[in-house]
Protein backbone atom coordinates (compact mmCIF):
# COMPACT_ATOMS: atom_id res chain seq x y z
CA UNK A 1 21.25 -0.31 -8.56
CA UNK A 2 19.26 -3.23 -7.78
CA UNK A 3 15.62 -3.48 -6.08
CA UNK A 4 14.39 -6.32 -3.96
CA UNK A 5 10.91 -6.67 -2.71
CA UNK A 6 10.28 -6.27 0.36
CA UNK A 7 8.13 -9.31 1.43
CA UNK A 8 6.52 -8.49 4.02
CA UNK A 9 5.46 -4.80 2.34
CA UNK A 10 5.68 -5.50 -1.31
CA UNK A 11 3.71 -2.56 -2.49
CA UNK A 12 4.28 0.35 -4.07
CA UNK A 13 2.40 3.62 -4.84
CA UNK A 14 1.96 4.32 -8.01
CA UNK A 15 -0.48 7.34 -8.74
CA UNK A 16 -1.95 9.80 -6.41
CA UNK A 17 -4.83 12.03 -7.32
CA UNK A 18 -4.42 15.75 -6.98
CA UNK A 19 -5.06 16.45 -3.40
CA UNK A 20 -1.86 13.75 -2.87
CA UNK A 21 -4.13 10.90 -1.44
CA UNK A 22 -2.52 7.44 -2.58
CA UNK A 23 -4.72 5.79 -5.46
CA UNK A 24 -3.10 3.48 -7.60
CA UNK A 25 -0.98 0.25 -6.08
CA UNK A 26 1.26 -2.29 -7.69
CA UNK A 27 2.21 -5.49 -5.94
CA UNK A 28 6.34 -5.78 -6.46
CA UNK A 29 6.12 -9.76 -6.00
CA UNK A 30 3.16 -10.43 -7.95
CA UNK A 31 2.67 -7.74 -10.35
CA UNK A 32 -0.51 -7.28 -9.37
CA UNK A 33 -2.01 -3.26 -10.07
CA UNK A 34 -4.80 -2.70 -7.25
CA UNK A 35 -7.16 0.37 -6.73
CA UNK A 36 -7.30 2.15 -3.40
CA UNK A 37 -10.60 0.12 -2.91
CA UNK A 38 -9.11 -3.40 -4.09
CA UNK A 39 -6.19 -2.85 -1.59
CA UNK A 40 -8.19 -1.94 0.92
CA UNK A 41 -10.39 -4.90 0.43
CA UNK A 42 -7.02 -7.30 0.31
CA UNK A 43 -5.83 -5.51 3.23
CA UNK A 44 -9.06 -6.38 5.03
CA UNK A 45 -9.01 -9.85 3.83
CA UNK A 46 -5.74 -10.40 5.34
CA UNK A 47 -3.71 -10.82 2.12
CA UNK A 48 -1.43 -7.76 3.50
CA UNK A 49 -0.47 -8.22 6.91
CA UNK A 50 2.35 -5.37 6.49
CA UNK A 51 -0.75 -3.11 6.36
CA UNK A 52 -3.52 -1.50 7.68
CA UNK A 53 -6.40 0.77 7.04
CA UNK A 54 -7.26 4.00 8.52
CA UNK A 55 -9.80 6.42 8.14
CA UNK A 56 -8.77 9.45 6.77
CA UNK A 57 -11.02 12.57 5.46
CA UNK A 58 -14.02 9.14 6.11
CA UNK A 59 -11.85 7.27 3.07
CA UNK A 60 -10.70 4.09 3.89
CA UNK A 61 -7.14 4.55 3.42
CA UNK A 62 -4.47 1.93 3.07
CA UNK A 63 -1.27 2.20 5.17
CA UNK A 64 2.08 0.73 6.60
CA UNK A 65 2.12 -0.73 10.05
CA UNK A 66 5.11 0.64 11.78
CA UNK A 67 8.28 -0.58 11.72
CA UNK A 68 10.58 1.72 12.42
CA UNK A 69 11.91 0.85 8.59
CA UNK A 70 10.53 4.64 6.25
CA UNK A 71 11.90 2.68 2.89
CA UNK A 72 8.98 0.58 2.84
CA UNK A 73 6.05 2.90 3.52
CA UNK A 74 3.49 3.97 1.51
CA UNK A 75 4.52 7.28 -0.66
């Protein structure tokens, strides 16, 4: 089995906290291991454009645009 990055959504979820919410990032292309906070930051910055914030629970909360593609969403 083989993996290729998607490039316009190249990150993956890697740790959740307890309650489930999405916490821990890693950036397939770049290898680069992001916070909820730093990828919401990059996000904002437009360094994602495959993603966007919402608010949930009043946490800024990183997620897929649509696409109509559920491979490369957020876990």
């Amino acid at each position: 089995m083989s993996f290729t990055p998607d490039s316009n959504k190249p990150v993956i979820v890697v740790k959740e906290n307890q309650s489930g919410r999405n916490e821990l990032f890693v950036d397939t292309i770049n290898g680069a291991v992001m916070d909820r906070q730093d990828f919401v930051d990059l996000i904002e910055s437009g360094n994602y454009s495959g993603y966007q914030i919402s608010v949930v629970n009043n946490i800024a909360t990183p997620m897929s645009k649509p696409d109509g593609t559920t491979i490369n969403n957020l876990g």
